[in-house]
Structures are given as structure tokens and as C-alpha cells.
Protein backbone atom coordinates (compact mmCIF):
# COMPACT_ATOMS: atom_id res chain seq x y z
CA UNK A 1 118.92 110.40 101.04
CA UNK A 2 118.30 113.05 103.78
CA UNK A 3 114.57 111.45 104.38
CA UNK A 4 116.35 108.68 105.69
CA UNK A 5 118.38 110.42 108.13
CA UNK A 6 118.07 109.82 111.82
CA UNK A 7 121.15 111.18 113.49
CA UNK A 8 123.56 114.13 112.90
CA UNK A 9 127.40 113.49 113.35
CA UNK A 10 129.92 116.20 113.54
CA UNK A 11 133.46 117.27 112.93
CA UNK A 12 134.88 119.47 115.45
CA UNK A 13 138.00 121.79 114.53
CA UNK A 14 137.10 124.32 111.40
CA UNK A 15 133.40 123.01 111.09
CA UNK A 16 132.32 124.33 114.48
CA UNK A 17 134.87 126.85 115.43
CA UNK A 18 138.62 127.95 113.87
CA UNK A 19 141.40 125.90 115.26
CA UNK A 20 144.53 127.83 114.22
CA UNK A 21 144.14 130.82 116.30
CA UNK A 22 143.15 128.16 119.53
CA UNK A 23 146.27 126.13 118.49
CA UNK A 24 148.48 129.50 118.01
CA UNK A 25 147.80 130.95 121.13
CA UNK A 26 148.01 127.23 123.04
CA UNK A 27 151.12 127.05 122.37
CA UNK A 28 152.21 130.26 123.23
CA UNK A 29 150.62 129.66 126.48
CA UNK A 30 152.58 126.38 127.02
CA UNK A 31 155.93 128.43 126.02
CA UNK A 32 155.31 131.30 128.40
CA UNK A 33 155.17 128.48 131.14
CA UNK A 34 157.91 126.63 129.68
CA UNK A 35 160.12 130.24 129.96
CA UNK A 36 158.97 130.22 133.71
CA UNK A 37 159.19 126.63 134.59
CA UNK A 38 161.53 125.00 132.66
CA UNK A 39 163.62 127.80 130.39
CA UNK A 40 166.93 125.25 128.78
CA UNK A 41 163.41 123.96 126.79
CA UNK A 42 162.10 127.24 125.01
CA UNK A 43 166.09 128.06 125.06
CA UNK A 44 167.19 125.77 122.86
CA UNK A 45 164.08 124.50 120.72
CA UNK A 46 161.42 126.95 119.19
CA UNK A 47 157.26 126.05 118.77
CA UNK A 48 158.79 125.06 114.79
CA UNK A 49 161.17 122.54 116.47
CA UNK A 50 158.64 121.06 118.61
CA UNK A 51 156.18 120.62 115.76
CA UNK A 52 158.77 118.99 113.74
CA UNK A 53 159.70 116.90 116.64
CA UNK A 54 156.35 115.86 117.42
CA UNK A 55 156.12 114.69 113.34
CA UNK A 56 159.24 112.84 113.71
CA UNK A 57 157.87 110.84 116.72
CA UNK A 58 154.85 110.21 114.24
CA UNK A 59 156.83 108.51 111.69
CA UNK A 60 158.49 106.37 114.42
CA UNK A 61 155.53 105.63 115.82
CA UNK A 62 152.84 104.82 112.91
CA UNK A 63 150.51 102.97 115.37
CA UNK A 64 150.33 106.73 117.80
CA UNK A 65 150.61 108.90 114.71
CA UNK A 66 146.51 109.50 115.24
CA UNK A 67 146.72 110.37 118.82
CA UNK A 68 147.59 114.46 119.48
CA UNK A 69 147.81 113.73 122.98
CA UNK A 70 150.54 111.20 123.22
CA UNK A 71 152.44 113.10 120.71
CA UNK A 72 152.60 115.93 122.70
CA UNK A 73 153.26 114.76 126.09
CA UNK A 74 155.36 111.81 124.95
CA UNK A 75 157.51 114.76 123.22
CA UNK A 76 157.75 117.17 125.96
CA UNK A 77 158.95 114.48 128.44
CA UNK A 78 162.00 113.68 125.76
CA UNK A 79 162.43 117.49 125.91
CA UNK A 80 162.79 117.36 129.44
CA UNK A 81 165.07 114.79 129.78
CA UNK A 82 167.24 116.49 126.88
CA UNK A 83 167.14 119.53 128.68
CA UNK A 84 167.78 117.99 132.47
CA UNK A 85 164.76 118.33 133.81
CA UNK A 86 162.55 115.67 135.59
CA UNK A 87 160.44 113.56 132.49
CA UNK A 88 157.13 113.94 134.89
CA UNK A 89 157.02 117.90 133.90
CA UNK A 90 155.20 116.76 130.84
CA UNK A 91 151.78 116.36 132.35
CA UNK A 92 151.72 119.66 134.39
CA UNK A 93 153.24 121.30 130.79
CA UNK A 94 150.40 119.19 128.73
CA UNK A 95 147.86 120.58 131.12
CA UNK A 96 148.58 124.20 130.27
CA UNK A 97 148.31 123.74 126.44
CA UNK A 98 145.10 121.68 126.79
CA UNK A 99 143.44 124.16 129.13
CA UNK A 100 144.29 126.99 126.34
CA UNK A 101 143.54 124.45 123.28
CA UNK A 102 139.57 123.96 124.97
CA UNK A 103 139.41 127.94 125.56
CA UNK A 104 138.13 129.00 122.36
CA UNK A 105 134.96 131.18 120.26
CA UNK A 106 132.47 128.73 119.09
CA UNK A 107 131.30 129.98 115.18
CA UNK A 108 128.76 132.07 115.84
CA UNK A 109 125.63 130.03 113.98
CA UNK A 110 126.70 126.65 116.35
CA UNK A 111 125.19 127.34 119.36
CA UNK A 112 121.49 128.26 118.23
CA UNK A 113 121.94 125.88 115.16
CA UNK A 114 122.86 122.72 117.90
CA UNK A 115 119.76 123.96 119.95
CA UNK A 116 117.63 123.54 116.53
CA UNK A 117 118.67 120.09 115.56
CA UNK A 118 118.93 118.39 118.95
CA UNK A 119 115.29 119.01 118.91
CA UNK A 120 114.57 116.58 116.05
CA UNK A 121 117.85 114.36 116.04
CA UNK A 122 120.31 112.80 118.65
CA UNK A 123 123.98 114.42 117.69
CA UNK A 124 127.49 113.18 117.49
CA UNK A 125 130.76 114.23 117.35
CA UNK A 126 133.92 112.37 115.79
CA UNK A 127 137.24 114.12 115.53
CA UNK A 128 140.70 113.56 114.92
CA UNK A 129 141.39 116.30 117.04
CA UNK A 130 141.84 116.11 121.12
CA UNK A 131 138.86 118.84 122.36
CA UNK A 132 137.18 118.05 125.44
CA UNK A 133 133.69 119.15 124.82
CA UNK A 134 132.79 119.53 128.85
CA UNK A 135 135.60 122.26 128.79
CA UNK A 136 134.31 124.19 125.39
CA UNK A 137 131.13 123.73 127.10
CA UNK A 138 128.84 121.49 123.85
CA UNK A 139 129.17 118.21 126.15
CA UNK A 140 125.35 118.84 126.59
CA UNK A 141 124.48 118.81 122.88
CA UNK A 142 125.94 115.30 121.94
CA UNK A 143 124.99 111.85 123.07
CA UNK A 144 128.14 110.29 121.85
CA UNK A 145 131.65 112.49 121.36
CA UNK A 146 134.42 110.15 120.32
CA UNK A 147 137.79 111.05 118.89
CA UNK A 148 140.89 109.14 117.11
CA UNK A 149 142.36 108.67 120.43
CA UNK A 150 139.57 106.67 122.10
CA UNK A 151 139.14 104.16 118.80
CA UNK A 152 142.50 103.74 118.17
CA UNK A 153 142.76 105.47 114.55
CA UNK A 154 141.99 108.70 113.00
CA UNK A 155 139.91 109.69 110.18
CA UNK A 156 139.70 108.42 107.31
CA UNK A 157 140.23 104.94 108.37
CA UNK A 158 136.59 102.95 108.05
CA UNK A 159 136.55 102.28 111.82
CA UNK A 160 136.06 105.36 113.18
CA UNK A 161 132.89 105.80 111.33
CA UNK A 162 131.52 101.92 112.21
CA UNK A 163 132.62 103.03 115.48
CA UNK A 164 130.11 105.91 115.48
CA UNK A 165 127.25 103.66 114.07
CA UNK A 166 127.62 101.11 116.36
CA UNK A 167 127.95 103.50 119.30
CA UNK A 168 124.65 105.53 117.76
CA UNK A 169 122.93 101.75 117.26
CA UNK A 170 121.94 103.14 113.69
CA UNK A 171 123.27 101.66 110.15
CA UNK A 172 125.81 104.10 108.74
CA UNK A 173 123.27 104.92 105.57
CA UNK A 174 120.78 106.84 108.62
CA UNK A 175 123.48 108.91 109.77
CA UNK A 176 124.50 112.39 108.24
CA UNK A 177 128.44 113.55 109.01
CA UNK A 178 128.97 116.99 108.68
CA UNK A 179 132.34 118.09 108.24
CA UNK A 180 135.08 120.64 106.42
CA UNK A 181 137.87 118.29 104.86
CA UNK A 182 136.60 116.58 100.93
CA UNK A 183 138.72 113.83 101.98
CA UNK A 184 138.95 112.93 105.71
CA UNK A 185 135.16 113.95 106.43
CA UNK A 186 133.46 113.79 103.21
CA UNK A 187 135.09 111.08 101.38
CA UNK A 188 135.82 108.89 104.37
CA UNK A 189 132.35 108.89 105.18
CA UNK A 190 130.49 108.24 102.08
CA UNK A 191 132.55 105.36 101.71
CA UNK A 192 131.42 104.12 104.95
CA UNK A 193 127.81 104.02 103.71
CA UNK A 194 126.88 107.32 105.95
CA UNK A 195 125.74 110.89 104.18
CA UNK A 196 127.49 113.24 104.06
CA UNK A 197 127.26 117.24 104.44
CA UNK A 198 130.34 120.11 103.15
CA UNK A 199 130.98 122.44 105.89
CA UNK A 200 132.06 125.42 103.31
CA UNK A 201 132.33 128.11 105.67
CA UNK A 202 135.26 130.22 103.45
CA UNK A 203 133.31 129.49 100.07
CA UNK A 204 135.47 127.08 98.58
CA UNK A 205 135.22 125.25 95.45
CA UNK A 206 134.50 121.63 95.76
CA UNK A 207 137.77 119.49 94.55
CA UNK A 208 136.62 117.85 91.05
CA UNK A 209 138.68 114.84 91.95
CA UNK A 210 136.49 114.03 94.85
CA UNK A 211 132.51 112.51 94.25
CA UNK A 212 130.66 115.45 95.48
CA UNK A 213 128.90 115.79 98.98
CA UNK A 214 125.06 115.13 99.56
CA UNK A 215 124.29 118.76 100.63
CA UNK A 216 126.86 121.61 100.99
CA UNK A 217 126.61 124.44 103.44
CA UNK A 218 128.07 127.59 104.53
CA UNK A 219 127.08 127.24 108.31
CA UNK A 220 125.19 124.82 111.15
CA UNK A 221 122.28 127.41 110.79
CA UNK A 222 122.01 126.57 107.03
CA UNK A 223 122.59 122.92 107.76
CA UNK A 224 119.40 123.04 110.19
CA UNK A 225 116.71 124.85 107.79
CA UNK A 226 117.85 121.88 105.28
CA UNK A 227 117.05 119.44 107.67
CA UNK A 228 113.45 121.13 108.44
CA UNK A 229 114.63 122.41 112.07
């Protein structure tokens, strides 16, 4: 199936770099300005609360629940107002967590590996995630970045990968997603029709309840000499 491939689609968070540690140490950015800006918030709820308040707001919301952004604002402007404070803080709060969340250490095989297969194939990105590749600094790599927010749903739903081959003018069987989750990369994109590559970077055994990928890897740079690049 790999002869037949004509683009390379990405995953972003834990195929090209770790997101816990970026996500930890966002939101201990945001609280630090919380505990300077507006204290009755990081006072009265901790980072736990605000996670689980953020997954209650899914569940009210089914047709947001694939959009980190609006979670997070939409849930620090009802902290705000709980805690007296003007609902508009929100955006200038949002802004330090997303600055922090797009500050983070690329794996160290991406950057050479990207440089490799760009040369032979136009790349993609598809996320569920909220990175802003211009401020991680890949926005030159891809020809077409798209996330759950801008289509609407998130991984594994179908139409985030027909989104990609229609926005890649290929048919999803000449497109190779690359990606770390069995289920919402892997899975959800073989049954689109597209191929499909393992991420493995922690040496993982495959799940046996889930078909098994095309190729697996352990890195990009592995991924590359694969593809000939």
C-alpha cells in the first residue's frame, strides 16, 4: 500500500513532541497570572477543579466537546463571573496558557525527519489538539494544518479525515496518517480508506483488539527511511 502513497498526514501532540509536560507547565503559567490578576479564582478552585469543570461543560455541550479552545475560555469567563470579576478576563487569561501550550521541545528526530519527507511528499497535519504551528515554528513544513476546531469535530469522526483528502485533492487510499493513538489515529483512519502508520515512540505493544497498522515506527526518522527519503 505504501507505493501508492502520495502525501504524509500527521498527528501533532505525543507523535511529534510530549504534550503533558507543555500542558503541565501551561497551566501553571495561566495560575501564576491568575494569582496576580485575578486571585478569588486560583483561591477557591485548583488546576483539578478547572479540568473537571471544563469536562462538565463538555457533557453539556456535546456539539463543543471537540473544541479545547472554547472549553477553556468559555470556562474561565464562568470563573470570572463566579468569582466577581469582569467575564472579558478570559481572553487575556486564554492568551497566557496558549502562549505557554505552543512553547514546547519538538522530539528530537522531527525536525530533520520533516526536512527529509517534504522533499518527496506534500505534508499535513490533523489534530484534535489546539497548537498553532506558526508559534511552535513547523507552519513551514505543512501545506494544510487543520484541527477539530476548524471542521467542526474531532478525531475519530470520518469527517475530519474526508476533510483532509479533500483539502489535499487526493483520495483517502494515497494518503498515509501517522499518528500515536490505535484508535483515534490508527483506527479512525483506516476506516476512512487512508494508510496508516503507529507512532510507537515508548515501545508499546499493539492492542490485539485493534486491526493492526500498515507500518509501525519508533520515530519520524524511521518513518522517512521507510518511505525511501
Amino acid at each position: 500500500m505504501l507505493t501508492n502513497v502520495r502525501a504524509v498526514a500527521f498527528d501533532l501532540d505525543n507523535t511529534l513532541w510530549d504534550i503533558e509536560p507543555v500542558i503541565a507547565r501551561a497551566e501553571a503559567r495561566l495560575r501564576e497570572w491568575l494569582h496576580e490578576h485575578c486571585p478569588r479564582i486560583p483561591e477557591r478552585l485548583s488546576i483539578e477543579d478547572m479540568r473537571a469543570a471544563r469536562e462538565l461543560l463538555a457533557r453539556e455541550e456535546p456539539h463543543n466537546a471537540h473544541d479545547f479552545t472554547y472549553l477553556r475560555l468559555t470556562s474561565l469567563a464562568r470563573h470570572a463571573k463566579d468569582c466577581g470579576y469582569e467575564e472579558e478576563m478570559a481572553e487575556r487569561a486564554f492568551e497566557v496558557f496558549f502562549a505557554a501550550r505552543n512553547e514546547l521541545d519538538l522530539f528530537p528526530d522531527v525536525r530533520s525527519a520533516l526536512e527529509r519527507l517534504r522533499a518527496r511528499y506534500p505534508l499535513a497535519t490533523l489534530s484534535n489538539g489546539n497548537a498553532d504551528l506558526a508559534r511552535v515554528g513547523l507552519a513551514e513544513f505543512f501545506v494544510i494544518s487543520l484541527n477539530a476546531r476548524q471542521i467542526g469535530v474531532g478525531k475519530p469522526h470520518p469527517r475530519c479525515f474526508e476533510r483532509l483528502a479533500h483539502e489535499l485533492r487526493l483520495a483517502p487510499r494515497d494518503i498515509l496518517y501517522v499518528g500515536d493513538d490505535p484508535l483515534l489515529d490508527v483506527e479512525a483512519a483506516r476506516a476512512a480508506g487512508l494508510c496508516t502508520a503507529w507512532m510507537n515512540r515508548i515501545g508499546q505493544p499493539w492492542p490485539n483488539t485493534v486491526a493492526a497498522p500498515d507500518i509501525s515506527v519508533a520515530d519520524c526518522a524511521e518513518l522517512a527511511t521507510i518511505l525511501g527519503v
